[in-house]
C-alpha atoms as a PDB file:
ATOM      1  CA  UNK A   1      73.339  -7.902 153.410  1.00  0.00           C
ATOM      2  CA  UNK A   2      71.908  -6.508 150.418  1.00  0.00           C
ATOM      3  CA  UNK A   3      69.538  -3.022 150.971  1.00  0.00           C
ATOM      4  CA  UNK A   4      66.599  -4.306 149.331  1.00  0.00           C
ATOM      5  CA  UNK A   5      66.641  -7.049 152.284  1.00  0.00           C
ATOM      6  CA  UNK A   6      67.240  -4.798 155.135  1.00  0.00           C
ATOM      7  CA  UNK A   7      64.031  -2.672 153.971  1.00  0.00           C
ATOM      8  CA  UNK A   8      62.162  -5.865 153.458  1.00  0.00           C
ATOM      9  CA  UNK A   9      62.978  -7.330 157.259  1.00  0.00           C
ATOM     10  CA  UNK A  10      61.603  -4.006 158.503  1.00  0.00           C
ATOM     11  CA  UNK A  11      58.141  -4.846 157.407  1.00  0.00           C
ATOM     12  CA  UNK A  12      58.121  -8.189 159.015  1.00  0.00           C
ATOM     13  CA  UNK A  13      57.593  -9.648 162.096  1.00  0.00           C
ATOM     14  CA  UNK A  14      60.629 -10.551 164.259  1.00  0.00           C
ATOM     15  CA  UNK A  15      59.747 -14.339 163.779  1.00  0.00           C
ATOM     16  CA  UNK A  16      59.678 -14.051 160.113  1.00  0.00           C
ATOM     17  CA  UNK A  17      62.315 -11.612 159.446  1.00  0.00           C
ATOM     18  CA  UNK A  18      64.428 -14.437 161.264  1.00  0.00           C
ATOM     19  CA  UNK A  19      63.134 -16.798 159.089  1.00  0.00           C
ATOM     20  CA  UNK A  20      63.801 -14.859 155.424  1.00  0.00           C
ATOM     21  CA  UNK A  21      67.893 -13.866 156.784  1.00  0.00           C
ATOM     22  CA  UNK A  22      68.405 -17.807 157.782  1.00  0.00           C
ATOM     23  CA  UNK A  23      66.914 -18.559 154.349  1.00  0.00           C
ATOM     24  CA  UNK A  24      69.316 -16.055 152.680  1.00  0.00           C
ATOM     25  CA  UNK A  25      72.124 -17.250 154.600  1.00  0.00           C
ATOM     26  CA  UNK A  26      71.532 -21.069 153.835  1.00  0.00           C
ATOM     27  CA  UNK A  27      71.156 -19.897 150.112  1.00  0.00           C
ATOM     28  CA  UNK A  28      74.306 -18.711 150.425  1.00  0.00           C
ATOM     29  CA  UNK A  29      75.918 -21.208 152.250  1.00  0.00           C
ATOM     30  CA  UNK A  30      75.223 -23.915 149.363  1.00  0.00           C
ATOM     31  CA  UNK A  31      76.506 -20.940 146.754  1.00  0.00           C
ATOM     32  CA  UNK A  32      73.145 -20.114 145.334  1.00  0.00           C
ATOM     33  CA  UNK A  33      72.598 -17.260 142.891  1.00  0.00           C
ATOM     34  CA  UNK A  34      69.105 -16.598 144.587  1.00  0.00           C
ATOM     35  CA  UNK A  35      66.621 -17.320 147.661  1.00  0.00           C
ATOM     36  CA  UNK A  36      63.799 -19.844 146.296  1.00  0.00           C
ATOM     37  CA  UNK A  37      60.981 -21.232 148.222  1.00  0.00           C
ATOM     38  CA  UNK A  38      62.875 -24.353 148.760  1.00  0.00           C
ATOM     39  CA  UNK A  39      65.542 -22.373 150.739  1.00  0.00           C
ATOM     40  CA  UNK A  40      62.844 -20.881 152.886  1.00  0.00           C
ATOM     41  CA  UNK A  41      60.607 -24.504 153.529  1.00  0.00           C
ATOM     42  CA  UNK A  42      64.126 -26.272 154.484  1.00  0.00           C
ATOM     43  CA  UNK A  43      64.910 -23.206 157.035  1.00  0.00           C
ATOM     44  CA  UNK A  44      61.054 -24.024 158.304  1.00  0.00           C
ATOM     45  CA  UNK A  45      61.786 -27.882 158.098  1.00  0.00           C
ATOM     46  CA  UNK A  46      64.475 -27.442 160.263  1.00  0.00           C
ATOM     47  CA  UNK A  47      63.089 -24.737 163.021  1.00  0.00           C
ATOM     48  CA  UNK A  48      63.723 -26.568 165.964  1.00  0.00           C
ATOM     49  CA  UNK A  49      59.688 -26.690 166.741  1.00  0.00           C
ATOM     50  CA  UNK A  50      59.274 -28.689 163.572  1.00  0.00           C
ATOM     51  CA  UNK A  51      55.737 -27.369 163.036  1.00  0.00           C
ATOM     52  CA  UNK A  52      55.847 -27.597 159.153  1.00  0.00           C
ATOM     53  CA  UNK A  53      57.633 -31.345 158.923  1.00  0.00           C
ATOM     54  CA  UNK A  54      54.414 -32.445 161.671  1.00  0.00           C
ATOM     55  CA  UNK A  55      51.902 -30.123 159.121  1.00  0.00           C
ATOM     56  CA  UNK A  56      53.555 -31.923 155.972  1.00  0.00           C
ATOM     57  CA  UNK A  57      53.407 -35.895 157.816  1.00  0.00           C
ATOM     58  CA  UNK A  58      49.481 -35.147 158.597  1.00  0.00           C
ATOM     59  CA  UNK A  59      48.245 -33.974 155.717  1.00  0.00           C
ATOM     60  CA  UNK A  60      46.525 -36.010 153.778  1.00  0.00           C
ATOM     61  CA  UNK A  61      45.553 -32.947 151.093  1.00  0.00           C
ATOM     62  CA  UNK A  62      47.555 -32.658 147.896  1.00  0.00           C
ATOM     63  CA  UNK A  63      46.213 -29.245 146.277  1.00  0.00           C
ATOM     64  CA  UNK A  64      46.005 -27.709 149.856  1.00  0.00           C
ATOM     65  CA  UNK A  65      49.381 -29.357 151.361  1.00  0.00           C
ATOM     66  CA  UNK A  66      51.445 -27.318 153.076  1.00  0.00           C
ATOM     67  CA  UNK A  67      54.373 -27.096 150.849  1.00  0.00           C
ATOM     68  CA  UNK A  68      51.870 -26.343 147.529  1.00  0.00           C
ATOM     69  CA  UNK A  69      50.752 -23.844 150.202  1.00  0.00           C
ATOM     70  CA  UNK A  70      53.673 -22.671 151.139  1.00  0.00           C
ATOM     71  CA  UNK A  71      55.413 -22.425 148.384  1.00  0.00           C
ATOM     72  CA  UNK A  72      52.448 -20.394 146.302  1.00  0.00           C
ATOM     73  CA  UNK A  73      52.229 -17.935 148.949  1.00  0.00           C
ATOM     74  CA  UNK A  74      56.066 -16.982 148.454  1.00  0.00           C
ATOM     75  CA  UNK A  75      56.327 -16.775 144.525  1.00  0.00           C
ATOM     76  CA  UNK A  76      52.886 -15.141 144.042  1.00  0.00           C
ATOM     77  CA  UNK A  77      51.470 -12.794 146.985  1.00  0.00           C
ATOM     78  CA  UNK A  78      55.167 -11.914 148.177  1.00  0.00           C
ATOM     79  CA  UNK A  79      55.630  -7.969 147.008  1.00  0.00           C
ATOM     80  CA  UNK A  80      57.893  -7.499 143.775  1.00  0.00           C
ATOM     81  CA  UNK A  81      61.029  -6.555 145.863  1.00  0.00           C
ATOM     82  CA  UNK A  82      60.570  -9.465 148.108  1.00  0.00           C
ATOM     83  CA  UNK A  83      60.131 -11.856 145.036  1.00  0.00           C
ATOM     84  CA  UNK A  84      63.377 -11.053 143.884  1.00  0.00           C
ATOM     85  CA  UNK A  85      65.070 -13.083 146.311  1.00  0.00           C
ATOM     86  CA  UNK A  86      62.097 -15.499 146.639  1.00  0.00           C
ATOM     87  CA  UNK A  87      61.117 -16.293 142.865  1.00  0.00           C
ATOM     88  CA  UNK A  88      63.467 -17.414 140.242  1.00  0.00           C
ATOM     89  CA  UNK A  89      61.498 -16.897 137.366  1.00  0.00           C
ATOM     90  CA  UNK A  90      61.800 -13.100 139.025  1.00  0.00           C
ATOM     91  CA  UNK A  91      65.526 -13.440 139.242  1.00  0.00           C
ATOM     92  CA  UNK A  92      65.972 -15.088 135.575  1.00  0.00           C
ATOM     93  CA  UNK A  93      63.195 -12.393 134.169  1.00  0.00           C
ATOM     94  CA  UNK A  94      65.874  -9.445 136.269  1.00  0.00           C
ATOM     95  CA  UNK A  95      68.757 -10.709 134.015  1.00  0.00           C
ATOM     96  CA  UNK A  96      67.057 -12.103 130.869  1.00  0.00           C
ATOM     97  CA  UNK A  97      68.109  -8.531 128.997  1.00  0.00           C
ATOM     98  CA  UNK A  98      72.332  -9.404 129.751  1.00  0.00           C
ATOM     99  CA  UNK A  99      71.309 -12.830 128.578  1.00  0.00           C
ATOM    100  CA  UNK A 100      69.717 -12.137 125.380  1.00  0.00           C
ATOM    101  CA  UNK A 101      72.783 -10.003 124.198  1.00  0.00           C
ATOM    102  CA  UNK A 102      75.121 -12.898 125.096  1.00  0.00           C
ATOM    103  CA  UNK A 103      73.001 -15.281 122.796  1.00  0.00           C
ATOM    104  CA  UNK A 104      69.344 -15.772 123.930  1.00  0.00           C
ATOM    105  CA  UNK A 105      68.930 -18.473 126.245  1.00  0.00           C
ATOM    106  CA  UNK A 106      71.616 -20.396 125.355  1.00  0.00           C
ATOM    107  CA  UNK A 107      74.610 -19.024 127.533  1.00  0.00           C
ATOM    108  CA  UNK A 108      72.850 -19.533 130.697  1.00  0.00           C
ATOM    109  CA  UNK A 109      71.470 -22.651 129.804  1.00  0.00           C
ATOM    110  CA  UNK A 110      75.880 -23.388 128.901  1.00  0.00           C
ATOM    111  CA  UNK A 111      76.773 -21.861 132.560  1.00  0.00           C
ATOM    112  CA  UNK A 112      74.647 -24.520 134.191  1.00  0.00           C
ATOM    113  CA  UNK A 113      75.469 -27.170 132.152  1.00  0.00           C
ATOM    114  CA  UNK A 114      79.077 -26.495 133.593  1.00  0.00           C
ATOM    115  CA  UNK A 115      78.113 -25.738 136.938  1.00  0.00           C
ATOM    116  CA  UNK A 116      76.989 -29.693 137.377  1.00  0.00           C
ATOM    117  CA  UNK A 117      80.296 -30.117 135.873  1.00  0.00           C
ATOM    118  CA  UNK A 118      81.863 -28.880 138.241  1.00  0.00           C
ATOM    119  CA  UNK A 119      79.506 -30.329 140.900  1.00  0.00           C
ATOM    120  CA  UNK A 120      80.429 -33.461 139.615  1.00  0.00           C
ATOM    121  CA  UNK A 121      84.303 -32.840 140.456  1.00  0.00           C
ATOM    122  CA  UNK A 122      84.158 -31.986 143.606  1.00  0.00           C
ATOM    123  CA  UNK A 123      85.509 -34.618 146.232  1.00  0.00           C
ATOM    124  CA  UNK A 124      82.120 -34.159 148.936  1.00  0.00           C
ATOM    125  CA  UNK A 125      78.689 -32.927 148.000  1.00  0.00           C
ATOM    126  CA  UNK A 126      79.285 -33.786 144.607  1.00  0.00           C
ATOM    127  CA  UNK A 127      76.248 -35.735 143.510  1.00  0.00           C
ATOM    128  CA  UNK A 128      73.785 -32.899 142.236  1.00  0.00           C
ATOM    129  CA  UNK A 129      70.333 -32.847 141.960  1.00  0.00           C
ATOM    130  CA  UNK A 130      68.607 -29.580 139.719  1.00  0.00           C
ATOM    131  CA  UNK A 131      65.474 -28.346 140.990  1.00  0.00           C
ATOM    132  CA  UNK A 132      63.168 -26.375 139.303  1.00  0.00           C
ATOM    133  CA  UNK A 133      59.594 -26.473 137.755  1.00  0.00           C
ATOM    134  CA  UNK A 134      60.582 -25.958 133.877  1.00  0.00           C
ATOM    135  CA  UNK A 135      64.333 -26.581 132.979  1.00  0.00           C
ATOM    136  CA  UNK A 136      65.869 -29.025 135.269  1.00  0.00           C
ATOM    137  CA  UNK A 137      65.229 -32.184 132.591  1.00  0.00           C
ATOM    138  CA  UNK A 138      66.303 -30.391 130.120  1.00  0.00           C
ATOM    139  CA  UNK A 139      69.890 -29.484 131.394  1.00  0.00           C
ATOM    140  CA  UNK A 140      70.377 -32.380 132.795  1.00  0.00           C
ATOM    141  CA  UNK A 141      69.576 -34.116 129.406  1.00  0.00           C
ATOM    142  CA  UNK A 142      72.721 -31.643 128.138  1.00  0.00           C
ATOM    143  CA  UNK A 143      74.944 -33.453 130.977  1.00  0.00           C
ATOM    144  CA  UNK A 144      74.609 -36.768 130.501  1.00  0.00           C
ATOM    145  CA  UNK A 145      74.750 -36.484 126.806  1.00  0.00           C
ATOM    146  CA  UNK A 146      78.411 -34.855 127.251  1.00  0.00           C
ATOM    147  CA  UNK A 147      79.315 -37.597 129.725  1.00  0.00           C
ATOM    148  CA  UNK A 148      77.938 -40.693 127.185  1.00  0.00           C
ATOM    149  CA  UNK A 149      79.666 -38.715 124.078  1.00  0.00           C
ATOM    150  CA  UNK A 150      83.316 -38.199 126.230  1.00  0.00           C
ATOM    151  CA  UNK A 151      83.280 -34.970 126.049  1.00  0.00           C
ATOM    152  CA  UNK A 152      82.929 -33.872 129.798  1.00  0.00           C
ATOM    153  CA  UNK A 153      86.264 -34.132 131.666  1.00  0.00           C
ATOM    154  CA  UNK A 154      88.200 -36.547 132.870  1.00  0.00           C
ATOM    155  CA  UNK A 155      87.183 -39.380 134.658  1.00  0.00           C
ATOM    156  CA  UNK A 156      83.784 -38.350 133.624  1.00  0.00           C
ATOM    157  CA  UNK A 157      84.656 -38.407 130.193  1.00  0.00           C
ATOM    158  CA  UNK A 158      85.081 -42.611 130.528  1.00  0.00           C
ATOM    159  CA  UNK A 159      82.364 -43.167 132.790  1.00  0.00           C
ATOM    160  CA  UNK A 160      78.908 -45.269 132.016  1.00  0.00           C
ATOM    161  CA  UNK A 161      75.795 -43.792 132.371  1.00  0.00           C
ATOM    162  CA  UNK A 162      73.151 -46.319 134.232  1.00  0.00           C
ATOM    163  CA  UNK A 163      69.428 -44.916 133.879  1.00  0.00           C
ATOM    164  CA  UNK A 164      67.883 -45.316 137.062  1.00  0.00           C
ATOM    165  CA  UNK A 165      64.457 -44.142 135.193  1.00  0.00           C
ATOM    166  CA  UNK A 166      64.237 -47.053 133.168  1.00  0.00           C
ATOM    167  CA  UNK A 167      63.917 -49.658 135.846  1.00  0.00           C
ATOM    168  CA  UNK A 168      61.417 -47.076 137.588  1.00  0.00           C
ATOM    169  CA  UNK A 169      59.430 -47.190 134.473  1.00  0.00           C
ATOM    170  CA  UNK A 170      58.931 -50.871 134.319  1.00  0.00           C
ATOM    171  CA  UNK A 171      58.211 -50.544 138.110  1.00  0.00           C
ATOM    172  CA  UNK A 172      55.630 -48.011 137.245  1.00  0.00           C
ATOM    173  CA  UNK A 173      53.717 -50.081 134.925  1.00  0.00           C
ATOM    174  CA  UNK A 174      53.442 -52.944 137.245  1.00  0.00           C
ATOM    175  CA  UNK A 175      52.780 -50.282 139.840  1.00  0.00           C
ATOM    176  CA  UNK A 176      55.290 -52.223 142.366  1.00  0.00           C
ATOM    177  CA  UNK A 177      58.198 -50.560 143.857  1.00  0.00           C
ATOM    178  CA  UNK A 178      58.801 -52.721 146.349  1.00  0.00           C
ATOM    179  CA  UNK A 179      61.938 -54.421 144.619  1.00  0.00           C
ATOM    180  CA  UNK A 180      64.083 -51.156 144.005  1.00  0.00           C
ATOM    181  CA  UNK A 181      65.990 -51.768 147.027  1.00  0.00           C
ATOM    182  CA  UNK A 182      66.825 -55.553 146.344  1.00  0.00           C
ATOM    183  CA  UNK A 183      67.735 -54.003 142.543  1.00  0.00           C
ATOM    184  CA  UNK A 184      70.213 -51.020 144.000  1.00  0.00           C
ATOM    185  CA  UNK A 185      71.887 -53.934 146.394  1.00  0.00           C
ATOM    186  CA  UNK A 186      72.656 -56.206 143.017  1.00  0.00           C
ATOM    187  CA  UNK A 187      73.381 -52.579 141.352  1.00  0.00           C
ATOM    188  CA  UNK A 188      76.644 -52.631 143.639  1.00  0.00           C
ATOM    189  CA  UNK A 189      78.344 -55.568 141.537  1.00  0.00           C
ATOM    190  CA  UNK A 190      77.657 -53.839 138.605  1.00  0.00           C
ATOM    191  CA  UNK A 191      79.559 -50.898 139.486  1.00  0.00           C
ATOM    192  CA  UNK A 192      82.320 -53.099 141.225  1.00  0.00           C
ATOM    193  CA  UNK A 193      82.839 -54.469 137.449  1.00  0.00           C
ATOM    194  CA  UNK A 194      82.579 -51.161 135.767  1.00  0.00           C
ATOM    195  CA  UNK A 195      85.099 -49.913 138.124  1.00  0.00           C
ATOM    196  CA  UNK A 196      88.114 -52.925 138.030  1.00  0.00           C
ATOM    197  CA  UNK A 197      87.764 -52.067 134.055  1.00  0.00           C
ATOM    198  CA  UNK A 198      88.881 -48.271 135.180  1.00  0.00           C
ATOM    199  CA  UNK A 199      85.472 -46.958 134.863  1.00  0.00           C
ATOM    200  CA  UNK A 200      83.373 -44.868 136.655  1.00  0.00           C
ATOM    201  CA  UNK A 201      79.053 -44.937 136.918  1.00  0.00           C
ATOM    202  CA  UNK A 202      76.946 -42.094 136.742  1.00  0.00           C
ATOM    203  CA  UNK A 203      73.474 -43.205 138.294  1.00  0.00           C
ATOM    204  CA  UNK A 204      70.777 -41.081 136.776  1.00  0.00           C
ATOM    205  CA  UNK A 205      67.976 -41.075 138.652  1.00  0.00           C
ATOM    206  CA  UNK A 206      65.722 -39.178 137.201  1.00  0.00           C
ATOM    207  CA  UNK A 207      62.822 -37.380 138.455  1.00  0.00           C
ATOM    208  CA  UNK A 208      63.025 -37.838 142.150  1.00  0.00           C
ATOM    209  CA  UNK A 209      58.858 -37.766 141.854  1.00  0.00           C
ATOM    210  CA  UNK A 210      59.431 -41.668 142.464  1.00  0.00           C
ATOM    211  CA  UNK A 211      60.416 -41.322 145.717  1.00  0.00           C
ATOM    212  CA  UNK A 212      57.224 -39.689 146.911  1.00  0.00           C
ATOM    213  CA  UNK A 213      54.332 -40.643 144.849  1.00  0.00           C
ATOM    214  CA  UNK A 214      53.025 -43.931 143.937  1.00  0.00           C
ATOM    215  CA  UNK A 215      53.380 -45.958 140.358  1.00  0.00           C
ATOM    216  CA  UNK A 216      50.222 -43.910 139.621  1.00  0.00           C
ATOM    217  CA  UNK A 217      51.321 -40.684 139.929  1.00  0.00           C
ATOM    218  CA  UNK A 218      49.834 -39.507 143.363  1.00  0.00           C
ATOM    219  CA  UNK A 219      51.543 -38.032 145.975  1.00  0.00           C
ATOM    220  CA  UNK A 220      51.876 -39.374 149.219  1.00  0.00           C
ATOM    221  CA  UNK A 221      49.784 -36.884 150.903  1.00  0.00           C
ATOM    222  CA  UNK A 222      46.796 -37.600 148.847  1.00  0.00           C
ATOM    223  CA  UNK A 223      47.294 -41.818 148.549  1.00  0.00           C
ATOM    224  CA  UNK A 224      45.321 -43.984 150.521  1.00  0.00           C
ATOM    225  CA  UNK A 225      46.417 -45.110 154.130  1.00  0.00           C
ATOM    226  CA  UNK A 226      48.028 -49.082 152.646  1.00  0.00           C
ATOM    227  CA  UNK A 227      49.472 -47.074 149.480  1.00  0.00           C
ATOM    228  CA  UNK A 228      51.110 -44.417 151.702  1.00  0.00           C
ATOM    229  CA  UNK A 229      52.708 -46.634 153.868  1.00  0.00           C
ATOM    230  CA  UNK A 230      53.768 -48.859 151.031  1.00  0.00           C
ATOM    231  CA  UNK A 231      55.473 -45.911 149.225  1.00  0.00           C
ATOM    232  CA  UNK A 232      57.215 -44.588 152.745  1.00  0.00           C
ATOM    233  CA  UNK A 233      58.723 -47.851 153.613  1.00  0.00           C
ATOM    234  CA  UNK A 234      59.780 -48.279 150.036  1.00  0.00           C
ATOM    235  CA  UNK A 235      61.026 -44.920 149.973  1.00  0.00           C
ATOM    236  CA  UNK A 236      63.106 -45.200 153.394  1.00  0.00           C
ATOM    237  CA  UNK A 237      64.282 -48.534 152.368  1.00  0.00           C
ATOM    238  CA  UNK A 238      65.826 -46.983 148.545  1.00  0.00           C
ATOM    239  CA  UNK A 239      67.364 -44.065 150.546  1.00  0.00           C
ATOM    240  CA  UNK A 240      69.573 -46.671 153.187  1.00  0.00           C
ATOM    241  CA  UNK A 241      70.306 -48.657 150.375  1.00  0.00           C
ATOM    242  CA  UNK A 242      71.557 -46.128 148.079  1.00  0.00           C
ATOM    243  CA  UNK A 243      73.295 -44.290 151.214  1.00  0.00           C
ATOM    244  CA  UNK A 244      75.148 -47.709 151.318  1.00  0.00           C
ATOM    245  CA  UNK A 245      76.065 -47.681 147.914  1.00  0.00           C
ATOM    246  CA  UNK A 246      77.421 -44.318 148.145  1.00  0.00           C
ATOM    247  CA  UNK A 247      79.392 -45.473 151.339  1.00  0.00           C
ATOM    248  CA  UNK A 248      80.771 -48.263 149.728  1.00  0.00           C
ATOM    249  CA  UNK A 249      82.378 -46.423 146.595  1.00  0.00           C
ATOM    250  CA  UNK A 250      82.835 -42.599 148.212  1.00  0.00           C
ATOM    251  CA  UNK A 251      87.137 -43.758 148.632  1.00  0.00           C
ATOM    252  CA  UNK A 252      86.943 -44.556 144.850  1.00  0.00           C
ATOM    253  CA  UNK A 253      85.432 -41.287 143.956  1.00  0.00           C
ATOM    254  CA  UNK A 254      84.104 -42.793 140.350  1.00  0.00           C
ATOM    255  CA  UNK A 255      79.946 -43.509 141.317  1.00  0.00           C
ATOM    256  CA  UNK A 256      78.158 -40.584 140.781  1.00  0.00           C
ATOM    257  CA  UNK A 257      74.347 -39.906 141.315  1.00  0.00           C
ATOM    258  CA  UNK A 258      72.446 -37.277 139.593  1.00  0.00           C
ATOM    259  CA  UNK A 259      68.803 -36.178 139.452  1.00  0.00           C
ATOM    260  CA  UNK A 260      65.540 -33.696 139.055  1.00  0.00           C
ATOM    261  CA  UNK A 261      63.068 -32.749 141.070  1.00  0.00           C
ATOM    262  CA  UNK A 262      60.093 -29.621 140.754  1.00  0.00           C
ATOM    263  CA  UNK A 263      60.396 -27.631 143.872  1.00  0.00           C
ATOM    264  CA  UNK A 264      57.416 -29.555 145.462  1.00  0.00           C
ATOM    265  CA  UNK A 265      58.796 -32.823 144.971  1.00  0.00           C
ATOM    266  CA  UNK A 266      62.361 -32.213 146.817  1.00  0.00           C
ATOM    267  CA  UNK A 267      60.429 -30.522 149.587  1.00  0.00           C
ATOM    268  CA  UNK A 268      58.503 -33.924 149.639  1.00  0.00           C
ATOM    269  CA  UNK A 269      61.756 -35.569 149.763  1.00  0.00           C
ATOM    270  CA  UNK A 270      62.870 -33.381 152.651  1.00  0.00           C
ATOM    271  CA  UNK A 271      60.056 -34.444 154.683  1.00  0.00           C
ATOM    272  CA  UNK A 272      59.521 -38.185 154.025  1.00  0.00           C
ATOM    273  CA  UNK A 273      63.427 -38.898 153.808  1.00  0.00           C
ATOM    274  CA  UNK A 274      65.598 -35.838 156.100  1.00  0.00           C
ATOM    275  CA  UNK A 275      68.730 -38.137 155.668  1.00  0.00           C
ATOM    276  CA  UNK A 276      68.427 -38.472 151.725  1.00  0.00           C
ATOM    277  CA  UNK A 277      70.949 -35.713 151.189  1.00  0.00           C
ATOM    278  CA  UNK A 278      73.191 -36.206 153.857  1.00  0.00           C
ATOM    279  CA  UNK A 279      73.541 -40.108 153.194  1.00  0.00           C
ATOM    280  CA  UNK A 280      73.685 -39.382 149.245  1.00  0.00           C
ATOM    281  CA  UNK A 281      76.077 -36.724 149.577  1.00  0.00           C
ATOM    282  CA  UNK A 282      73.493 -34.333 147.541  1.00  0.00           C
ATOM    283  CA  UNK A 283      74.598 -31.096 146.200  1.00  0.00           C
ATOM    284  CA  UNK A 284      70.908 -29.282 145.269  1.00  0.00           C
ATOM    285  CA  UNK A 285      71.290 -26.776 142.184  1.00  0.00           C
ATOM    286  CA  UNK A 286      68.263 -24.195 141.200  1.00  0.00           C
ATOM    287  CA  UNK A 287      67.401 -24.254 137.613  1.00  0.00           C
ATOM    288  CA  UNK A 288      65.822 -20.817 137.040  1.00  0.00           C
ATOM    289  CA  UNK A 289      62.778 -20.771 134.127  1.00  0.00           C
ATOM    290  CA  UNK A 290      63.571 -19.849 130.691  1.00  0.00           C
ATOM    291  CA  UNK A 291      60.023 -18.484 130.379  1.00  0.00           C
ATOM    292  CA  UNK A 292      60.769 -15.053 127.850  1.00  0.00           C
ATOM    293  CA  UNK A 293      57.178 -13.790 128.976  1.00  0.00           C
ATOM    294  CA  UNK A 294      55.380 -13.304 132.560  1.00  0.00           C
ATOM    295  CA  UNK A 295      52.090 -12.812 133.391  1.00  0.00           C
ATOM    296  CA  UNK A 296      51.234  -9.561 134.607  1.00  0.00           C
END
C-alpha cells in the first residue's frame, strides 16, 4: 500500500479507514489507475448494513441526495493528499506535465480509446461502460467511429453499430419509456440476422441517464411518486431484458454493449438496478477530465 495512504488511514476513524482501503482495493481489483468517488459509494452500497442504498431509495431530494452528497464531500473538502486517490481531475492534473510532452491531450485521450479496445476483447466483463463527468462521450464517440470505419480489430472491425440513443430519443419526446423492453425483446432477431451473415452488434447505449431519470430529464429522486414508479419498473424491466439478451448471445461472443454515464448517474444505476452489471457483464472504465486549468 502506497505511503501517502498509510499516513492518510492514520487520521481516520477505524470505520472509515476500513472504508477508504476496501475502496482502494476494489479500485484495484477492476484495474483502475485511481480511487474515484464511485469506488468509495459502491464499497458503501455494499457494507453489509446497507445504510446508503436505504438513504439513496428514500430520498426524494435531488441537489441534497446522498450520492450528490456524497460524492461532493470526497472531491472537494477531502485534503489534497487524500484527493489524489479520490479525485480524478487531481490524478489527470498530477500527470498532465508527462502528457503534454507526449502530445497534449491527445495520447491519453489514444490510451483510452485502446483500453475499451481491449475491454471489448475480453471473453467476460467485456461490455464497458466510461464514467466520468467531462470526457466519457467524447471517447466513446472515438470507439465507435473506429468500429463503423473497420479499423478496430477483428471481429470488431465487421461488426454493426445499433444506437440504442436513437430509439431513447424518440421515447424521450413522447416522454414514454414504457416500450423499451418490448423493443430490446424484437432487438434479439435483429442480432440473430446480423450474426448468421458473420456479423457481430455493438449496442450503444448511450448515456445511461435513461435508466434513472424520466423523458424530462429528472432524476428519480426528485420525480413525483406515479413518475418514479413508472421509471423503476421500466428501468428493472430494460435491465432483465437486456440481461437476457446478453444470455442469449454470451456463447457467440459477437453482441457487445457499450455506454456513458457521469459519476452520479452510475451510482443511480447501482442503487435502482444492483444486478445491471452483473447480468450485463459490465466492465466500468474512469474517464479522467481533460480540464488544463483548476480552480484554486
Amino acid at each position: 500500500m502506497r505511503a501517502g495512504l498509510s499516513a492518510i488511514l492514520q487520521t481516520l476513524t477505524p470505520e472509515a479507514a476500513s472504508v477508504l482501503t476496501r475502496s482502494v482495493k476494489e479500485a484495484a481489483r477492476r484495474k483502475h489507475g485511481q480511487t474515484t468517488p464511485l469506488h468509495v459509494a459502491a464499497t458503501l452500497l455494499a457494507a453489509p448494513s446497507g445504510l446508503l442504498r436505504r438513504a439513496c431509495l428514500t430520498s426524494h431530494s435531488d441537489t441534497a441526495h446522498p450520492l450528490r452528497v456524497l460524492s461532493n464531500n470526497l472531491s472537494i473538502h477531502a485534503s489534497p493528499a487524500r484527493n489524489l486517490y479520490m479525485n480524478p481531475r487531481l490524478y489527470q492534473h498530477r500527470h498532465s506535465s508527462g502528457a503534454t510532452a507526449r502530445g497534449g491531450l491527445e495520447e491519453p485521450r489514444r490510451e483510452e480509446v485502446k483500453r475499451v479496445m481491449d475491454i471489448l476483447l475480453r471473453s467476460k466483463k467485456r461490455n464497458p461502460v466510461l464514467v466520468g463527468d467531462s470526457d466519457p462521450d467524447a471517447v466513446m464517440k472515438e470507439v465507435l467511429h473506429k468500429i463503423e470505419s473497420g479499423d478496430a480489430p477483428p471481429p470488431l472491425n465487421t461488426a454493426q453499430v445499433v444506437s440504442f440513443a436513437k430509439q431513447l430519443a424518440t421515447a424521450a419526446v413522447a416522454s414514454d419509456l414504457s416500450w423499451i423492453p418490448a423493443w430490446i425483446t424484437e432487438l434479439g432477431a435483429s442480432i440473430e440476422s446480423e450474426m448468421s451473415g458473420r456479423h457481430g452488434v455493438v449496442l450503444d447505449l448511450g448515456d445511461l441517464s435513461w435508466l434513472v431519470e424520466s423523458p424530462g430529464g429528472a432524476s428519480i429522486a426528485s420525480a413525483g411518486s406515479r413518475t418514479r414508479q413508472i421509471v423503476c419498473e421500466v428501468g428493472r424491466a430494460v435491465v432483465a431484458e437486456m440481461g437476457k439478451l446478453v444470455k442469449r448471445f454470451e456463447d457467440r461472443g459477437r453482441l457487445w454493449l457499450v455506454g456513458t454515464a457521469t459519476c452520479a448517474t452510475y451510482l443511480r444505476c447501482q442503487v435502482y438496478h444492483p444486478a445491471m452489471e452483473n447480468d450485463w457483464d459490465l466492465q466500468v472504465l474512469p474517464v479522467a477530465s481533460r480540464q488544463r486549468t483548476f480552480p484554486r
